[in-house]
C-alpha atoms as a PDB file:
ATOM      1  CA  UNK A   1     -91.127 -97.691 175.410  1.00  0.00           C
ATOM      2  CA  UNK A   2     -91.972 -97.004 172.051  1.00  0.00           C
ATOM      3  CA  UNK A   3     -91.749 -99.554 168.934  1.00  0.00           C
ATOM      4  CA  UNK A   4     -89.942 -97.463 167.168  1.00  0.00           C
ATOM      5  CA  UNK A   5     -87.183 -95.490 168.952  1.00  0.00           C
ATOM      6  CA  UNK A   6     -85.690 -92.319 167.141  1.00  0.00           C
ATOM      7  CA  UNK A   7     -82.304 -92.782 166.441  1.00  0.00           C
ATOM      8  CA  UNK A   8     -79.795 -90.901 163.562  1.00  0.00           C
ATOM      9  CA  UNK A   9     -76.277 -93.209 162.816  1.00  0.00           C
ATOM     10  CA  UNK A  10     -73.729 -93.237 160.309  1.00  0.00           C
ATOM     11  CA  UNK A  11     -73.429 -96.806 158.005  1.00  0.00           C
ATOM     12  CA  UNK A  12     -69.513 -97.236 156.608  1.00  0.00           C
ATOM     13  CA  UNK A  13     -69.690 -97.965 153.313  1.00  0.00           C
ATOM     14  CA  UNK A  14     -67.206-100.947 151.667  1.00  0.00           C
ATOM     15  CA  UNK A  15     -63.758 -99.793 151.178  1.00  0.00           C
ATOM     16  CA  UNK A  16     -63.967-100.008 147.843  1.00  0.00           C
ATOM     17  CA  UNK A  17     -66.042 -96.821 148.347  1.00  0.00           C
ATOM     18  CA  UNK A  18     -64.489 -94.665 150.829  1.00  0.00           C
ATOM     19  CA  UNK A  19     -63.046 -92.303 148.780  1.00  0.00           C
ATOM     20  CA  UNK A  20     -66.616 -91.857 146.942  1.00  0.00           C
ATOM     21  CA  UNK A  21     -68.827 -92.274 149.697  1.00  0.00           C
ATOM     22  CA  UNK A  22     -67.566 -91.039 153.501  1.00  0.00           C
ATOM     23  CA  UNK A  23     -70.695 -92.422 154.712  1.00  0.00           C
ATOM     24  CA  UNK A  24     -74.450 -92.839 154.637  1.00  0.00           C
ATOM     25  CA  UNK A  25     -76.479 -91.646 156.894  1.00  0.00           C
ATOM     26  CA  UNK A  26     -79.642 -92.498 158.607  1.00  0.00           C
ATOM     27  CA  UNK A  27     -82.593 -90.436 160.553  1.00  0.00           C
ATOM     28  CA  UNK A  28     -85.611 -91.789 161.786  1.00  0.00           C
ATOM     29  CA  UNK A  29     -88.174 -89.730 164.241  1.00  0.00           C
ATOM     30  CA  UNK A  30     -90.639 -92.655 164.113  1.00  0.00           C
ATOM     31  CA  UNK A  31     -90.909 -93.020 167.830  1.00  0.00           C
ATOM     32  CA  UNK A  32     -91.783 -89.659 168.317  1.00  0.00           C
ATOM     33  CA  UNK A  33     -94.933 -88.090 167.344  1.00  0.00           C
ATOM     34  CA  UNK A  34     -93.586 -83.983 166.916  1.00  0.00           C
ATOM     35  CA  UNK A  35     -92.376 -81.845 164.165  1.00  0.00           C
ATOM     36  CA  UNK A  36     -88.477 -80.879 164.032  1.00  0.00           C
ATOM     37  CA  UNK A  37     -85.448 -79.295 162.074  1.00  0.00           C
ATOM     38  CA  UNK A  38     -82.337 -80.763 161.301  1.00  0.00           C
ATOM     39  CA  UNK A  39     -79.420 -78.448 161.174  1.00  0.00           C
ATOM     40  CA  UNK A  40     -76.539 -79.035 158.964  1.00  0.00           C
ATOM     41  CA  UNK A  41     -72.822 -77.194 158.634  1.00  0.00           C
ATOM     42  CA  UNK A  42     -72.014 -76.082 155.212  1.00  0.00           C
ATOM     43  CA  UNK A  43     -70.102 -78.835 153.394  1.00  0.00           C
ATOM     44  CA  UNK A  44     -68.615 -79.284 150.156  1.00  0.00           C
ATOM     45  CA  UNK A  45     -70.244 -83.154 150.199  1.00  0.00           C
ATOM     46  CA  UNK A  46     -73.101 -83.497 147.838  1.00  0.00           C
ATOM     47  CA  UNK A  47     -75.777 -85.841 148.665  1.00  0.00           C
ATOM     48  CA  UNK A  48     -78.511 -87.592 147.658  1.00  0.00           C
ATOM     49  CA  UNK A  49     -81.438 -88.635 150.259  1.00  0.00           C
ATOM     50  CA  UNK A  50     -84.083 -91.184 149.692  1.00  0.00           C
ATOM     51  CA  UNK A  51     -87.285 -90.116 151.850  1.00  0.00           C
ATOM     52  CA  UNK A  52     -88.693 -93.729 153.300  1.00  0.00           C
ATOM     53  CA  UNK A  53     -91.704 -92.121 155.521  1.00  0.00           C
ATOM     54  CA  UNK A  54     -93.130 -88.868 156.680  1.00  0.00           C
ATOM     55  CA  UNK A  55     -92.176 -85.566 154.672  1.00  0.00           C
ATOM     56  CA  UNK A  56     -89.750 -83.256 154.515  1.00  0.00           C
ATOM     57  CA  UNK A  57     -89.026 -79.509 153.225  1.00  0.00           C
ATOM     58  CA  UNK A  58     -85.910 -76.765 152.774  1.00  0.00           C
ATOM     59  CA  UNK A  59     -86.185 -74.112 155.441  1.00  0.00           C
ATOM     60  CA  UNK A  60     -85.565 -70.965 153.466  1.00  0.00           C
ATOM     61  CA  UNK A  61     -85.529 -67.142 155.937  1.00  0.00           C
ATOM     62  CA  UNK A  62     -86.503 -69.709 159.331  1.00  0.00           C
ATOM     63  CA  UNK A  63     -89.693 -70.987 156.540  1.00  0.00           C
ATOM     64  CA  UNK A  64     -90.289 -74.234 155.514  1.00  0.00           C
ATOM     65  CA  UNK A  65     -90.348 -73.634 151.441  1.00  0.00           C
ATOM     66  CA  UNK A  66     -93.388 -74.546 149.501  1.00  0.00           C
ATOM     67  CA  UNK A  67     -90.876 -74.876 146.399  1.00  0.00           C
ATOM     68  CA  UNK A  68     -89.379 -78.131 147.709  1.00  0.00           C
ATOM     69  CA  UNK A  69     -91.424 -80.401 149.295  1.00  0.00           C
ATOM     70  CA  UNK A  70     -89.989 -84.172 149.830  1.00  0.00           C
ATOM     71  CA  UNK A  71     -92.480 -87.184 150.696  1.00  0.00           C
ATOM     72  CA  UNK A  72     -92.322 -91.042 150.838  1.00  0.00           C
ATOM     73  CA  UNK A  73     -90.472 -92.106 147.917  1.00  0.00           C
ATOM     74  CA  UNK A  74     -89.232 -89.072 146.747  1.00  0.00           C
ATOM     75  CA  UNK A  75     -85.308 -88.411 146.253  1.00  0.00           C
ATOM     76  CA  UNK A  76     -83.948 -85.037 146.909  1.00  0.00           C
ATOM     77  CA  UNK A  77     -80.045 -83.952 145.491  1.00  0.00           C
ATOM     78  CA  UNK A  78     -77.851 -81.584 147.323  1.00  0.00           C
ATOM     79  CA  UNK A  79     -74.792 -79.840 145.957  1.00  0.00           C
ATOM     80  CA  UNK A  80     -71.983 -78.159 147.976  1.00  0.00           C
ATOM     81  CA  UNK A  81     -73.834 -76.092 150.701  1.00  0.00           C
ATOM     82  CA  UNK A  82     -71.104 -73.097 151.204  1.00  0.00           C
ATOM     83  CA  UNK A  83     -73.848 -71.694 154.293  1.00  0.00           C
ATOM     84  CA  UNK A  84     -75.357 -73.693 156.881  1.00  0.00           C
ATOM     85  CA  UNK A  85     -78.792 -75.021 156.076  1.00  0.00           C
ATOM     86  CA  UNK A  86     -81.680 -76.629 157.219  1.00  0.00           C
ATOM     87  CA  UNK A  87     -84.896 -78.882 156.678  1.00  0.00           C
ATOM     88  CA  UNK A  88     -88.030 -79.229 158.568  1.00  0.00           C
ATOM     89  CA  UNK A  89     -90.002 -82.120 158.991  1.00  0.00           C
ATOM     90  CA  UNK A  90     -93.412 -81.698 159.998  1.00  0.00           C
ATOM     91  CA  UNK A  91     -93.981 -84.733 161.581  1.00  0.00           C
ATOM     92  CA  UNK A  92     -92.046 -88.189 162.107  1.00  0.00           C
ATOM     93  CA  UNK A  93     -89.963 -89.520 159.372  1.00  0.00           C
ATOM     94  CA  UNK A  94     -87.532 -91.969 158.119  1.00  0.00           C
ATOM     95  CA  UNK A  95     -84.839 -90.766 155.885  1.00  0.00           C
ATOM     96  CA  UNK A  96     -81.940 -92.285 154.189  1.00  0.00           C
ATOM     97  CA  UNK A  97     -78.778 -89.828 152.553  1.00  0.00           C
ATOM     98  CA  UNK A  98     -75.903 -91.014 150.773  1.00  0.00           C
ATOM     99  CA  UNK A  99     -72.628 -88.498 151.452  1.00  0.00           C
ATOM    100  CA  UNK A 100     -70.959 -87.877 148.721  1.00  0.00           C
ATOM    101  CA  UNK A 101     -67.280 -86.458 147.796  1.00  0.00           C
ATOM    102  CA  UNK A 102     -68.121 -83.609 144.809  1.00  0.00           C
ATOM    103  CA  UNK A 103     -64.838 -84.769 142.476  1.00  0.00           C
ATOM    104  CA  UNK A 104     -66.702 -88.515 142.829  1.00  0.00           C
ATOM    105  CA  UNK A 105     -70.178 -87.404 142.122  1.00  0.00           C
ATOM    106  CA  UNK A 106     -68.610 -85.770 138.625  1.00  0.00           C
ATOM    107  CA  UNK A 107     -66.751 -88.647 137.835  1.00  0.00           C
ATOM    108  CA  UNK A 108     -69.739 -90.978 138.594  1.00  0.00           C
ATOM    109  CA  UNK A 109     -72.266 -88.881 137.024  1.00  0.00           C
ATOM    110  CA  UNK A 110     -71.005 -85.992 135.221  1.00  0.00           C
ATOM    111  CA  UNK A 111     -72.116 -83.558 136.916  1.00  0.00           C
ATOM    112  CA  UNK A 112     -70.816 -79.869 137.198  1.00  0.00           C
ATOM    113  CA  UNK A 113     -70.967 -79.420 140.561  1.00  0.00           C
ATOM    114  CA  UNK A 114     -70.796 -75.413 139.521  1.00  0.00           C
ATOM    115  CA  UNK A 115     -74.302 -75.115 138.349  1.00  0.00           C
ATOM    116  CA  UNK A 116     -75.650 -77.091 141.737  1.00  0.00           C
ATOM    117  CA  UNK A 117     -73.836 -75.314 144.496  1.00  0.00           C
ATOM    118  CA  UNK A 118     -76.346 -74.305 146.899  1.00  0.00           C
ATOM    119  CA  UNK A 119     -79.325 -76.164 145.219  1.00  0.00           C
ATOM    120  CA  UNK A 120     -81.444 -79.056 146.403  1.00  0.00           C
ATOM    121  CA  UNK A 121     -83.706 -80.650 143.488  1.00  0.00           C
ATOM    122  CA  UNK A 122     -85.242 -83.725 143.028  1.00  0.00           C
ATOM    123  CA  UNK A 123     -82.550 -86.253 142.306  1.00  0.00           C
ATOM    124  CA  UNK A 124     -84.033 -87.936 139.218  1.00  0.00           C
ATOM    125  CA  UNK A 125     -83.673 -84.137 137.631  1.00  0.00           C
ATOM    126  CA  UNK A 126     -79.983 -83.858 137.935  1.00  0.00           C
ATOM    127  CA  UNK A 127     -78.306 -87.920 138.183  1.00  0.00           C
ATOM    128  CA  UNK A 128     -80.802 -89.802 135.972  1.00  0.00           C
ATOM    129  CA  UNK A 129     -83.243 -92.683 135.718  1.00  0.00           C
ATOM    130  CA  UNK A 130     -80.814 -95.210 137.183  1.00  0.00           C
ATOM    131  CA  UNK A 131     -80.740 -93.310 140.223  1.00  0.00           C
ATOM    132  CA  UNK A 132     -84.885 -93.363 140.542  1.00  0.00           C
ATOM    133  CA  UNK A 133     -84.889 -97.227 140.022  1.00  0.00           C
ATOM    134  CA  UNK A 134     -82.431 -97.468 142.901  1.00  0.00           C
ATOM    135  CA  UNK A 135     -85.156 -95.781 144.903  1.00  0.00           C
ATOM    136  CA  UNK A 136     -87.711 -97.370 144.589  1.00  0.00           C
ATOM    137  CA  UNK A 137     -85.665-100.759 145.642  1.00  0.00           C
ATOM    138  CA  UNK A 138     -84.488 -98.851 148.308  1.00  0.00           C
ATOM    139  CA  UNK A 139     -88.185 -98.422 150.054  1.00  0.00           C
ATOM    140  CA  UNK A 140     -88.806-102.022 149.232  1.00  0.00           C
ATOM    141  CA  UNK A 141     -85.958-103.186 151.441  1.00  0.00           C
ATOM    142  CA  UNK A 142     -86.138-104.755 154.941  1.00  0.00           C
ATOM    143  CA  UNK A 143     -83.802-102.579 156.834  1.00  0.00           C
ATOM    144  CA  UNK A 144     -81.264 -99.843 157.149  1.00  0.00           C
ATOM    145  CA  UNK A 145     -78.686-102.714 157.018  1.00  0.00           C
ATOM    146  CA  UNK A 146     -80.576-103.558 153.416  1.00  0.00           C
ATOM    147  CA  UNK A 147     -80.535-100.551 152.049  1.00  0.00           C
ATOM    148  CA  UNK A 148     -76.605 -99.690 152.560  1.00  0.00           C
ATOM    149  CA  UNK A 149     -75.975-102.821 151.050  1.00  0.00           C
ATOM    150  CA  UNK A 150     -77.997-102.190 148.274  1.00  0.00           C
ATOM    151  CA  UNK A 151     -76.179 -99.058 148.012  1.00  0.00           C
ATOM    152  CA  UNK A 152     -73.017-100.428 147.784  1.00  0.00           C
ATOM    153  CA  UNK A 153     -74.032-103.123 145.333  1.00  0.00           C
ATOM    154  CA  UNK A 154     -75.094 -99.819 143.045  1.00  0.00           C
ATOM    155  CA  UNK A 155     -72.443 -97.904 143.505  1.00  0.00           C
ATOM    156  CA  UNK A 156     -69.371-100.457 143.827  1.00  0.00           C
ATOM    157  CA  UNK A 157     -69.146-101.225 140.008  1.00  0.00           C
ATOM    158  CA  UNK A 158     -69.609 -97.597 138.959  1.00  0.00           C
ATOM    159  CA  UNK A 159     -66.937 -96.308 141.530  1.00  0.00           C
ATOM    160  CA  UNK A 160     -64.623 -98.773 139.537  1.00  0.00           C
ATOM    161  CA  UNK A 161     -65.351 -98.173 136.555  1.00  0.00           C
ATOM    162  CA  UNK A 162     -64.175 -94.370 136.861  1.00  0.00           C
ATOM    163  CA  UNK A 163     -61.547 -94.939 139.946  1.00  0.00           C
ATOM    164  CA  UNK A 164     -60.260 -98.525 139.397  1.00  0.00           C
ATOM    165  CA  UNK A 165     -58.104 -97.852 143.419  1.00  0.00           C
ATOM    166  CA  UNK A 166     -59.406 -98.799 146.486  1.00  0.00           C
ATOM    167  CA  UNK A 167     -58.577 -96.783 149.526  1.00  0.00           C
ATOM    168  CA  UNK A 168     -59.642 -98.486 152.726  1.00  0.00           C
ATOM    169  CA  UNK A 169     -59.742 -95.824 155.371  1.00  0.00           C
ATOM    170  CA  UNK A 170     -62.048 -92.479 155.247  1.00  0.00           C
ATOM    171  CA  UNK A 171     -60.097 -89.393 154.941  1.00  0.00           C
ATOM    172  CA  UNK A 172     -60.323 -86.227 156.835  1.00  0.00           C
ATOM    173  CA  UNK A 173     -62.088 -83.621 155.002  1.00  0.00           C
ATOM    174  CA  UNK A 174     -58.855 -81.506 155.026  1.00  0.00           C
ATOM    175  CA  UNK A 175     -56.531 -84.384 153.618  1.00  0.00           C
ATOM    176  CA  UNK A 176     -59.438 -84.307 150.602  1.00  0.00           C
ATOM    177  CA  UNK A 177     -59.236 -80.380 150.197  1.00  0.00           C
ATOM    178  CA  UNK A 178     -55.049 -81.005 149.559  1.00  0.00           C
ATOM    179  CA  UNK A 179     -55.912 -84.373 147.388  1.00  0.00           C
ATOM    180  CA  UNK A 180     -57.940 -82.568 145.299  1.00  0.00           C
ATOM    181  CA  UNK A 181     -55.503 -79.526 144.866  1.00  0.00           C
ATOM    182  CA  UNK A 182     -52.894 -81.753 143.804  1.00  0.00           C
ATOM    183  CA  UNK A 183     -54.884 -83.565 141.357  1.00  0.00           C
ATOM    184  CA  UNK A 184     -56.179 -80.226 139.765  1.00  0.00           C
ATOM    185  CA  UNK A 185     -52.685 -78.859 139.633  1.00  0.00           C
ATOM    186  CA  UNK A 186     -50.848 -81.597 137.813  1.00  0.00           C
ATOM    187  CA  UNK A 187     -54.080 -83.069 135.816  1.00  0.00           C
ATOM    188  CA  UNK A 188     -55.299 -82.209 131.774  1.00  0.00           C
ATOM    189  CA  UNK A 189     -53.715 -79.475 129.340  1.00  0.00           C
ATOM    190  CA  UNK A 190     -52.321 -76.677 131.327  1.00  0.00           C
ATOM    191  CA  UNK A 191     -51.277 -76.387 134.994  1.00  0.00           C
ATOM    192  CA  UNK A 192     -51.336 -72.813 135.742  1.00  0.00           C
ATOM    193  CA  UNK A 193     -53.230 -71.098 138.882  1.00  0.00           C
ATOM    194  CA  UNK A 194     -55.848 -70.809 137.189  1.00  0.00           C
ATOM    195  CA  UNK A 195     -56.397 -73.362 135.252  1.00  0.00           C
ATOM    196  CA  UNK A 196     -56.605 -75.618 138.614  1.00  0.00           C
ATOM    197  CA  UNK A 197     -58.943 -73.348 140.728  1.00  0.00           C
ATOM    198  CA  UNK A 198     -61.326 -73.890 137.188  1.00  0.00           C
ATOM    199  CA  UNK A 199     -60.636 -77.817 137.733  1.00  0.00           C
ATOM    200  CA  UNK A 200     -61.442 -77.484 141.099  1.00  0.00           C
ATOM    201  CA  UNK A 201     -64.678 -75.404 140.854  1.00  0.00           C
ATOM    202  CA  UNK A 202     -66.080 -78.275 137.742  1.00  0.00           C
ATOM    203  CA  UNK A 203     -65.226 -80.904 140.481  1.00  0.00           C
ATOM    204  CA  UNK A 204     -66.001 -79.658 143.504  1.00  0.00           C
ATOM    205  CA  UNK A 205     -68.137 -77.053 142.775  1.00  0.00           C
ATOM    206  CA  UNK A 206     -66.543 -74.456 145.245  1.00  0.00           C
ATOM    207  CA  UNK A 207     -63.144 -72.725 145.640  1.00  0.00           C
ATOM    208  CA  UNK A 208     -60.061 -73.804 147.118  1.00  0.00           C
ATOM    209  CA  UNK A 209     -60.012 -71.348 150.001  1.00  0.00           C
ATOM    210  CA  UNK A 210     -63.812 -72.289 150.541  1.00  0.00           C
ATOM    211  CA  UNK A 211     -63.038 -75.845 150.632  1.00  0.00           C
ATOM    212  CA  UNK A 212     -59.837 -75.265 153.187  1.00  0.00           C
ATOM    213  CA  UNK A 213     -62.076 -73.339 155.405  1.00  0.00           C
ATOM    214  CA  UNK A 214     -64.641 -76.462 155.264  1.00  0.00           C
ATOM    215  CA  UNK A 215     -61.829 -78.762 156.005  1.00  0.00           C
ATOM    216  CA  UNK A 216     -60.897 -76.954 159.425  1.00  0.00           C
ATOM    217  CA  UNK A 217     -64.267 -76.677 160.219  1.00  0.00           C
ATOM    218  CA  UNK A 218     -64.695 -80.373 160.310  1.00  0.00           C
ATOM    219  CA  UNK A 219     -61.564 -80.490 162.365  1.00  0.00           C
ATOM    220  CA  UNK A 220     -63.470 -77.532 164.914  1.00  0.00           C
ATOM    221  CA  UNK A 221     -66.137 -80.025 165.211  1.00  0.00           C
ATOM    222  CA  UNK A 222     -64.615 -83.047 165.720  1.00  0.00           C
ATOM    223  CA  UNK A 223     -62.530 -81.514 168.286  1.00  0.00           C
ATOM    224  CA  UNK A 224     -65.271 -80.101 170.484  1.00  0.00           C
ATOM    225  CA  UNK A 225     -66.856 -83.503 170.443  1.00  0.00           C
ATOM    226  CA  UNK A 226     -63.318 -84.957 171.782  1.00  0.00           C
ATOM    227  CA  UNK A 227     -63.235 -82.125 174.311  1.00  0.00           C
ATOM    228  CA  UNK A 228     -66.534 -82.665 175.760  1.00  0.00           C
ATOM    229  CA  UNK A 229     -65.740 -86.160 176.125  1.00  0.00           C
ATOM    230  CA  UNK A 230     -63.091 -85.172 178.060  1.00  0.00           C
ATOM    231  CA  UNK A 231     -64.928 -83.024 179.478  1.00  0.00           C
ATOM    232  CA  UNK A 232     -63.318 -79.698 178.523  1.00  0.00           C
ATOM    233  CA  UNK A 233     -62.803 -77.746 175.413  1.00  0.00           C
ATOM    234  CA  UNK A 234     -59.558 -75.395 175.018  1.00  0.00           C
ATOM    235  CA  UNK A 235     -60.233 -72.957 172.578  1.00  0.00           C
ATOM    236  CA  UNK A 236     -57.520 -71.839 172.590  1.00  0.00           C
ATOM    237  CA  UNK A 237     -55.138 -74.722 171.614  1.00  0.00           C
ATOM    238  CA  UNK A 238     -58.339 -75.789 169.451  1.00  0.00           C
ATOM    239  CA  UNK A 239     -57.414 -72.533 167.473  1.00  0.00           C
ATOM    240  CA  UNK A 240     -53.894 -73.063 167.080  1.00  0.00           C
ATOM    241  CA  UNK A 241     -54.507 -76.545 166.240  1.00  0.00           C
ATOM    242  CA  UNK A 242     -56.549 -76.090 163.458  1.00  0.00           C
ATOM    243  CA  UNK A 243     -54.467 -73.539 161.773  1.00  0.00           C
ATOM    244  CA  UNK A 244     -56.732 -70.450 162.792  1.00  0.00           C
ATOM    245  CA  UNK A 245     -54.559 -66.976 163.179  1.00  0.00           C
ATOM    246  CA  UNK A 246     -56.113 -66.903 166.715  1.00  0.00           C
ATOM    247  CA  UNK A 247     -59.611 -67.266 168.595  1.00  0.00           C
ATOM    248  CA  UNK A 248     -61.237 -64.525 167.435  1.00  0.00           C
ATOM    249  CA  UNK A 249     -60.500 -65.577 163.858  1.00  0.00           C
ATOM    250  CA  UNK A 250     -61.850 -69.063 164.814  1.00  0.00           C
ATOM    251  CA  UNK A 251     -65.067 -68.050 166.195  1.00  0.00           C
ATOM    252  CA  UNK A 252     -65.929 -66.197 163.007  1.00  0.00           C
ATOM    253  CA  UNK A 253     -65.320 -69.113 160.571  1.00  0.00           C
ATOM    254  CA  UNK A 254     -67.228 -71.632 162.654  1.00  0.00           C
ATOM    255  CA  UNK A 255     -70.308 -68.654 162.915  1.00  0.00           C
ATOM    256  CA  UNK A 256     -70.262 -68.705 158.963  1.00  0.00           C
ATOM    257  CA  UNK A 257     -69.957 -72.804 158.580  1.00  0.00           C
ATOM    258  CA  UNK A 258     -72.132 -73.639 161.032  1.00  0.00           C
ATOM    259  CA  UNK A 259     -74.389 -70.321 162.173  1.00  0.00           C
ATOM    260  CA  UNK A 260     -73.642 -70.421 165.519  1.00  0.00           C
ATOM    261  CA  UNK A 261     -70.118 -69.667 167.873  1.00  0.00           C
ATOM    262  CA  UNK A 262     -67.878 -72.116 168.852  1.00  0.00           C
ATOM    263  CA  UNK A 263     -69.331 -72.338 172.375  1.00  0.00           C
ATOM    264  CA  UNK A 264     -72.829 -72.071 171.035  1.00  0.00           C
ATOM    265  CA  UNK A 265     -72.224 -75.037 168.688  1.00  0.00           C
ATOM    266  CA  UNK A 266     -70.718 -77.268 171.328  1.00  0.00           C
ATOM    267  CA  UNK A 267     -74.021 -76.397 173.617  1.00  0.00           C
ATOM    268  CA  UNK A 268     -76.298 -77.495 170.853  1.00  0.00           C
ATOM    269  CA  UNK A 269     -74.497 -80.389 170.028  1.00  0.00           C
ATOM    270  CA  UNK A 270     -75.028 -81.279 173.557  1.00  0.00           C
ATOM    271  CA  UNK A 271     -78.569 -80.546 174.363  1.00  0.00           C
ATOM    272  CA  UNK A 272     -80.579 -80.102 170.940  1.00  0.00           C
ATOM    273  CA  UNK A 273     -82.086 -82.907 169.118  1.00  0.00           C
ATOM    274  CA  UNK A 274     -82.059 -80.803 165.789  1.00  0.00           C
ATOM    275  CA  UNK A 275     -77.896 -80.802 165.652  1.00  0.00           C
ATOM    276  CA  UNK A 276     -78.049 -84.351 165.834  1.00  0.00           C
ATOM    277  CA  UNK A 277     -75.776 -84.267 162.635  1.00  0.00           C
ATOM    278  CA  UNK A 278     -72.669 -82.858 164.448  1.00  0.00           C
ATOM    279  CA  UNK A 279     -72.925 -85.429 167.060  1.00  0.00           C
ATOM    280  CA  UNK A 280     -72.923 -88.177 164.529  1.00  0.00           C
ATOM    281  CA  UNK A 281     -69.582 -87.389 162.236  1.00  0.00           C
ATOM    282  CA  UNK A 282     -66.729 -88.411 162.947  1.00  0.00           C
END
C-alpha cells in the first residue's frame, strides 16, 4: 500500500461561511506515480486553488496550454466557467481550491466577475497581496485539516465585514440562482429588467438564464449520483423533475454543462478517475 493514497474530498467550511464558500476542495494524486485530467462542469462558482505539489496546466483544444502553467506555490483564479473545462497534471500533485459564490467574491474583493468569465490567471493578479500571503501559510501548514482552518480564519472576518448574517446550511445552486434574482431586482437605484440582469452580470458574472441552466444541472448531477446508489436512474422522471420540457431537452443541456450525455456522464462518474469532481459534490 502506498504512503500516500490518492484521494479528492470536500472540507465544509464554518457556517459563518456557507453562503460565501459552498466548500473547499481537496485533490491529491501523491500515491500514484501517472499523469491525469480533471474534468469539471461549467459553474458559475469562482475559485481560487493553491497548488501544494506537482504542477498543473489549462487544457485548451484536448492541449495542455503553455500560457498557464501552475507549480508548487503558485495560486491560480477561476471565474464563472459557462463550458466545461479541464486541467492536466503531468504527474502527481496535491492541490487545494476554495469554491466560491460569484456575488461573495465581489463583495469580498471587488471584483467584476464580467471581465473574468471564462479566465483562469494567477490569483495574486486579480484578488491582491493579501491573498498571496495566505498562500504561502497555506503550504507551510501540517494538513488538509490546517489549511481549511486557516481558510476560515482568513475569510471569516472579511465575510462579516460585507455580510454581517450567518446562514448555517449550504444552499442548492438553484435556490442561489433565485436569491440572487431577488436581490438584483429589489437592490440600488432602479429596478427595471434590465437594470437587474446588469446587477446580476457585475455579480455573478453570467446571465440569469445561464445561471438557471447551471442550477438544474447541479440538480442532473446530484440526481444520477442518488440513482446509481439506488441503483437505477429514470431519466425520465429525472427530466420532469428538474424542470426540463422533456428528455431530449435534458440531454442537450447536460451535453453543453458538462460535455458529455446524461448516460455518458453517469458512466464516467462511475468508472473514470478524471470526473472525480462529480462524484464528490453534493
Amino acid at each position: 500500500m502506498s504512503a500516500h493514497p490518492s484521494y479528492a474530498r470536500l472540507i465544509v467550511p464554518r457556517r459563518s461561511l456557507v453562503s460565501c464558500t459552498p466548500a473547499y476542495v481537496v485533490r491529491s494524486t501523491l500515491g500514484t506515480k501517472g499523469p491525469g485530467f480533471n474534468h469539471y462542469p461549467a459553474t458559475p462558482f469562482c475559485s481560487v486553488c493553491w497548488m501544494l505539489d506537482g504542477t498543473g496546466a489549462m487544457v485548451e483544444d484536448g492541449v495542455p496550454s503553455a500560457l498557464l502553467v501552475a507549480h508548487a506555490g503558485d495560486a491560480v483564479f477561476a471565474g464563472p466557467q459557462p463550458q466545461p473545462w479541464t486541467t492536466w497534471n503531468p504527474g502527481p500533485t496535491h492541490f487545494l481550491a476554495a469554491m466560491f459564490y460569484p456575488d461573495a467574491l465581489h463583495a469580498l474583493a471587488g471584483v467584476d466577475l464580467a471581465g473574468f468569465v471564462g479566465q483562469c490567471l494567477p490569483a495574486g493578479d486579480v484578488l491582491g497581496a493579501a491573498w498571496q500571503d495566505l498562500g504561502a501559510a497555506l503550504m507551510a501548514a501540517a494538513d488538509d485539516a490546517a489549511r481549511a482552518g486557516l481558510l476560515d480564519d482568513f475569510l471569516e472576518p472579511r465575510w462579516r465585514a460585507v455580510h454581517g448574517q450567518v446562514q448555517s446550511e449550504r444552499a442548492p445552486l438553484g435556490d442561489w440562482v433565485r436569491r440572487l434574482a431577488l436581490q438584483a431586482a429589489s437592490s440600488g437605484i432602479g429596478r427595471g429588467v434590465r437594470m437587474a440582469e446588469r446587477r446580476i452580470r457585475t455579480r455573478a458574472g453570467l446571465p440569469m438564464r445561464t445561471l438557471q441552466r447551471m442550477g438544474r444541472a447541479e440538480q442532473v448531477l446530484l440526481a444520477v449520483r442518488a440513482g446509481q446508489a439506488r441503483g437505477r436512474v429514470s431519466w425520465g422522471g429525472l427530466a420532469q423533475d428538474a424542470g426540463y420540457a422533456d428528455q431530449s431537452h435534458l440531454v442537450r443541456e447536460t451535453r453543453a454543462m458538462t460535455g458529455l450525455s446524461p448516460v455518458a456522464l453517469a458512466h464516467a462518474m462511475e468508472h473514470d478517475d478524471s470526473y472525480w469532481m462529480y462524484r464528490i459534490w453534493g
